[in-house]
N, C-alpha and C. Protein backbone atom coordinates (compact mmCIF):
# COMPACT_ATOMS: atom_id res chain seq x y z
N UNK A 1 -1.95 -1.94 10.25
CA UNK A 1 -1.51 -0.68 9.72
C UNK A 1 -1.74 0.38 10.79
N UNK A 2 -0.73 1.44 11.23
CA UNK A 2 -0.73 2.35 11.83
C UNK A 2 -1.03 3.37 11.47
N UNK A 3 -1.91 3.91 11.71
CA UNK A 3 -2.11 5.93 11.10
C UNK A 3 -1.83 6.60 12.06
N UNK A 4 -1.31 7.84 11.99
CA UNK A 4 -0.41 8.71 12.78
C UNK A 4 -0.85 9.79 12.93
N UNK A 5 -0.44 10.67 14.03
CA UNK A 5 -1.11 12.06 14.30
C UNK A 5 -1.07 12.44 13.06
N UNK A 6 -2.11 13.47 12.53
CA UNK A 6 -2.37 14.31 11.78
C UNK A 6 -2.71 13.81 10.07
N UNK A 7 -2.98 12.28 10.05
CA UNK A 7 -3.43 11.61 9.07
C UNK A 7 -4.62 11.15 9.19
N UNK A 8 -5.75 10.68 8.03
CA UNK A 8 -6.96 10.71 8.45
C UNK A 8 -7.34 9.53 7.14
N UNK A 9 -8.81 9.13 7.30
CA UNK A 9 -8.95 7.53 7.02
C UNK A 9 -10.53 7.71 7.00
N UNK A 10 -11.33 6.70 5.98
CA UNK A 10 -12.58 7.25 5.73
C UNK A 10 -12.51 7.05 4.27
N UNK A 11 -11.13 7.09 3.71
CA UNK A 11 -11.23 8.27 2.22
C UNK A 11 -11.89 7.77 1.30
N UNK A 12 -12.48 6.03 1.62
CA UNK A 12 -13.13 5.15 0.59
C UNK A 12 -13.91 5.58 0.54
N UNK A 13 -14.79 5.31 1.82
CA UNK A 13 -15.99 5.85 2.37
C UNK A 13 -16.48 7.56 1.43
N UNK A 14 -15.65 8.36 2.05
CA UNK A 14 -16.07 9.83 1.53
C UNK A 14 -16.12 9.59 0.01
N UNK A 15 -15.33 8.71 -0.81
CA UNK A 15 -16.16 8.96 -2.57
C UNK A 15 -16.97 7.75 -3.00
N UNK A 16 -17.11 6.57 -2.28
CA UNK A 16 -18.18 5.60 -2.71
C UNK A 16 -19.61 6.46 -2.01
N UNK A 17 -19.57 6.78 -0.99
CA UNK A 17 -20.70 7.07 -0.27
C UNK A 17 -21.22 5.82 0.67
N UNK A 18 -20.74 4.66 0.27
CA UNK A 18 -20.54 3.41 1.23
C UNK A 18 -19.98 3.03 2.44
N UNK A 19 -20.36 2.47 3.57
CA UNK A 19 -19.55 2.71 4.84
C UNK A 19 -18.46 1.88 4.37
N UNK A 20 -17.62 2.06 5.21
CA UNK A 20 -16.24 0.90 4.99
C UNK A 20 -16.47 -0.03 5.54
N UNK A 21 -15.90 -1.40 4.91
CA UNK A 21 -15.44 -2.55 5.27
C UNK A 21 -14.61 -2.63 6.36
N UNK A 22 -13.65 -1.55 6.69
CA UNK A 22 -12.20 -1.64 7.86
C UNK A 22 -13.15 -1.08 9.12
N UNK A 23 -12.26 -1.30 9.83
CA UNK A 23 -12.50 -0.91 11.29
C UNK A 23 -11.42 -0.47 11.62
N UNK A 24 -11.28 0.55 12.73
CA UNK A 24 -10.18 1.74 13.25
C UNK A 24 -10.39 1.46 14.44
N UNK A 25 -9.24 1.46 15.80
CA UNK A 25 -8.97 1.48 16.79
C UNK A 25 -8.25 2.35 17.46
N UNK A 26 -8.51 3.35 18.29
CA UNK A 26 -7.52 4.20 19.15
C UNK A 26 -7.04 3.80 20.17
N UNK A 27 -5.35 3.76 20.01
CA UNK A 27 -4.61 3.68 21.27
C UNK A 27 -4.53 4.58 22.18
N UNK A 28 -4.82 5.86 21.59
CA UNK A 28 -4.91 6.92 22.40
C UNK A 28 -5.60 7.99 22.24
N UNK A 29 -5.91 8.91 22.90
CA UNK A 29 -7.23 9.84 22.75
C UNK A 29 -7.07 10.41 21.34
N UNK A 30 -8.03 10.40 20.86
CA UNK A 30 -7.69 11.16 19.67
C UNK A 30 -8.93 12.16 18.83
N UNK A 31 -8.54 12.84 18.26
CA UNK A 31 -9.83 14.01 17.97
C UNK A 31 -10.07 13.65 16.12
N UNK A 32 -11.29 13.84 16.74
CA UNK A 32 -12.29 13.09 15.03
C UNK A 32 -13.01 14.37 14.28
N UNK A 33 -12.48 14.62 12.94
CA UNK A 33 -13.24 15.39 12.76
C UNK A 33 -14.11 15.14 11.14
N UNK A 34 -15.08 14.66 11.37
CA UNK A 34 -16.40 14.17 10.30
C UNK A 34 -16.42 15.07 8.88
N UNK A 35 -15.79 14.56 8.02
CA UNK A 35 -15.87 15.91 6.30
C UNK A 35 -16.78 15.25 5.54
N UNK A 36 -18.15 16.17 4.99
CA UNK A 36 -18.62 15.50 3.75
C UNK A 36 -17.92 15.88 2.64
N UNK A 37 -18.54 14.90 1.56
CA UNK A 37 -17.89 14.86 0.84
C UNK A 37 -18.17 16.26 -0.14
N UNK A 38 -19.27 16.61 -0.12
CA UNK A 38 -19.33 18.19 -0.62
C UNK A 38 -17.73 18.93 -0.95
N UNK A 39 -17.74 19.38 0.53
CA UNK A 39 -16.36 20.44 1.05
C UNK A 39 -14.98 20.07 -0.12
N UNK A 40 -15.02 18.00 0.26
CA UNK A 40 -13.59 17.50 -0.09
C UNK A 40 -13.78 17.93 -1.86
N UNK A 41 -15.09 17.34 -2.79
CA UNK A 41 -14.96 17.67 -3.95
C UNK A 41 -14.77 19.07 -4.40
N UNK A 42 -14.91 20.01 -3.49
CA UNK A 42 -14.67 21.23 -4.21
C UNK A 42 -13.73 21.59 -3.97
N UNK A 43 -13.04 21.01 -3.34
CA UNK A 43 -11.50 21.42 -3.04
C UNK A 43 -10.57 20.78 -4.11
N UNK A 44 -10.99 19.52 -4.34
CA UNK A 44 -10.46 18.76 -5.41
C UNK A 44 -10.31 19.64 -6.59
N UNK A 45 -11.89 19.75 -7.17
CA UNK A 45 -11.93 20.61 -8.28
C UNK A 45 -11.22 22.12 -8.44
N UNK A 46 -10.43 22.74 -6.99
CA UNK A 46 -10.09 23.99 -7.05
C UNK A 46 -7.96 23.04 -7.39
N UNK A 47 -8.15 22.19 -6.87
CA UNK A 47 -6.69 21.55 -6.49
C UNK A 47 -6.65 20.38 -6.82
N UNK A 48 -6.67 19.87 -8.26
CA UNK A 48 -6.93 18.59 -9.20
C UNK A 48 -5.47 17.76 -7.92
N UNK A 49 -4.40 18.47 -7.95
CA UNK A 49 -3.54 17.39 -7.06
C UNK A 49 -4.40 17.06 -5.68
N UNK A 50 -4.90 17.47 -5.40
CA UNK A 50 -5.38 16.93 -4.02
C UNK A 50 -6.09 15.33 -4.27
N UNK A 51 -6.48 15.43 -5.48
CA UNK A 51 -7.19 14.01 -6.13
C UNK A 51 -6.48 13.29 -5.97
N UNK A 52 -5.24 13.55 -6.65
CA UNK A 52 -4.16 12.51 -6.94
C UNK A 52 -3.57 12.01 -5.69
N UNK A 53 -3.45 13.36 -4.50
CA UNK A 53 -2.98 12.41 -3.80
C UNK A 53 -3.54 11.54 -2.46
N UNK A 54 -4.69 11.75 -2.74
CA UNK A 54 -5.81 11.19 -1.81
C UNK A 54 -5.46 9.78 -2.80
N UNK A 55 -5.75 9.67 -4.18
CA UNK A 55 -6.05 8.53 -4.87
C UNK A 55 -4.76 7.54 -4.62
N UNK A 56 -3.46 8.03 -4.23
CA UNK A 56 -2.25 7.64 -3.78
C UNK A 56 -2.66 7.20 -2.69
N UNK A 57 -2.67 7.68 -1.68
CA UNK A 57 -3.13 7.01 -0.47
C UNK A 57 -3.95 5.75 -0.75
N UNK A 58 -5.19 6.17 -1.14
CA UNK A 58 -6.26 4.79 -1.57
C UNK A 58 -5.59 3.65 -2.06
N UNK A 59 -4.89 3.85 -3.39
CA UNK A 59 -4.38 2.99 -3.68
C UNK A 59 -3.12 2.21 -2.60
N UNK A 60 -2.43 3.26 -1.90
CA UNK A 60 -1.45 2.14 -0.72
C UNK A 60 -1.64 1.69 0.11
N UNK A 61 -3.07 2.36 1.01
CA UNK A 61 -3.60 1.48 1.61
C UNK A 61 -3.98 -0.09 1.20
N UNK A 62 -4.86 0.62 0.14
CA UNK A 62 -5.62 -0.67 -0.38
C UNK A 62 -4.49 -2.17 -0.55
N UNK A 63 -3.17 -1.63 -1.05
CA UNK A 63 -2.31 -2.98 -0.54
C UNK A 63 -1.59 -3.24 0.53
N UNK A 64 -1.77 -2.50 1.22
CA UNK A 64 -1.14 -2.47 2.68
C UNK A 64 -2.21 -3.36 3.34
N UNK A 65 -3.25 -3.42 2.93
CA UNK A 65 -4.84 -4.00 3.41
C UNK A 65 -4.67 -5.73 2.71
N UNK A 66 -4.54 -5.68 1.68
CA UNK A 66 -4.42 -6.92 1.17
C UNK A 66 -3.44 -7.53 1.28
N UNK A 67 -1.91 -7.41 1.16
CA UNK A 67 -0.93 -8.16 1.88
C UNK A 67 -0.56 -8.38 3.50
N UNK A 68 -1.31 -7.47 4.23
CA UNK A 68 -1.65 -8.12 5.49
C UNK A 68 -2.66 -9.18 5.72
N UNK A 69 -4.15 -9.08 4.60
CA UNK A 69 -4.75 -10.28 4.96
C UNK A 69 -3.50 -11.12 3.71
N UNK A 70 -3.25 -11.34 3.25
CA UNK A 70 -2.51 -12.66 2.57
C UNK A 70 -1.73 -13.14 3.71
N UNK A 71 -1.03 -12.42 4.35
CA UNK A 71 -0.08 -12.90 5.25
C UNK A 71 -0.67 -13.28 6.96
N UNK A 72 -2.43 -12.83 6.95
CA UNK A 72 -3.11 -13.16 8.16
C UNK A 72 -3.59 -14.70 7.28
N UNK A 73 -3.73 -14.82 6.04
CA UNK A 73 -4.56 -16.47 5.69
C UNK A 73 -3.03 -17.31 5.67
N UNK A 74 -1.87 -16.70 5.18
CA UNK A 74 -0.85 -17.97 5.11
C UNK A 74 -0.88 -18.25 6.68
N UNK A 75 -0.62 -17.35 7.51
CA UNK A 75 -0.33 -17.51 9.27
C UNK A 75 -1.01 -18.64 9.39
N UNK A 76 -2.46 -18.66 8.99
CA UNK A 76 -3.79 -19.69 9.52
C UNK A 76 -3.35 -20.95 8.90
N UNK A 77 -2.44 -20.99 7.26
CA UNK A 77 -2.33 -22.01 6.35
C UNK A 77 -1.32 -23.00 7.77
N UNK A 78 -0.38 -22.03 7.99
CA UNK A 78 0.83 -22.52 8.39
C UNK A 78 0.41 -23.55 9.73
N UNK A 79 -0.74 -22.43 10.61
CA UNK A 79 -0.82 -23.27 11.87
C UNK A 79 -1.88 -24.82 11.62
N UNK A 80 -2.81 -24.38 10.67
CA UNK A 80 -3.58 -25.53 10.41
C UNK A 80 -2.90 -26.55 9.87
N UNK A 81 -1.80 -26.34 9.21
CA UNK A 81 -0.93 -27.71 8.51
C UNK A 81 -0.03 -28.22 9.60
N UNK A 82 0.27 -27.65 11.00
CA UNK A 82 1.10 -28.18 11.59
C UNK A 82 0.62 -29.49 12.95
């Protein structure tokens, strides 16, 4: 999965309070900027859509995440059966 200038990633992380499971790689320089989750909930609570569409994201990642591993274990099915 690719994330693109001016999109940002964490978002599990910022409401479990749990580090993430994923790992992130930069192809190119890129500028990081660290939000607790304080700031994000009160913004939520001023802008109930902001929930929704953070929770949008979560949720498309989250299968963008799982049908790439389905399709990284068939790859492995395919080469181990051959």
């Amino acid at each position: 999965m690719t994330i693109l200038g001016g999109e940002f990633f964490g978002e599990r992380a910022l409401f479990s309070g749990e580090p993430s499971p994923l790992s992130i790689a930069a192809v190119d320089d890129l500028q990081v900027l660290v939000i607790d989750s304080d700031p994000v909930n009160t913004m939520i609570e001023r802008q109930p859509s902001l929930g929704r569409e953070i929770g949008q994201i979560i949720e498309a990642r989250s299968k963008a995440v799982s049908m790439a591993g389905q399709a990284d274990v068939s790859s492995h099915a395919e080469v181990d059966s051959l």
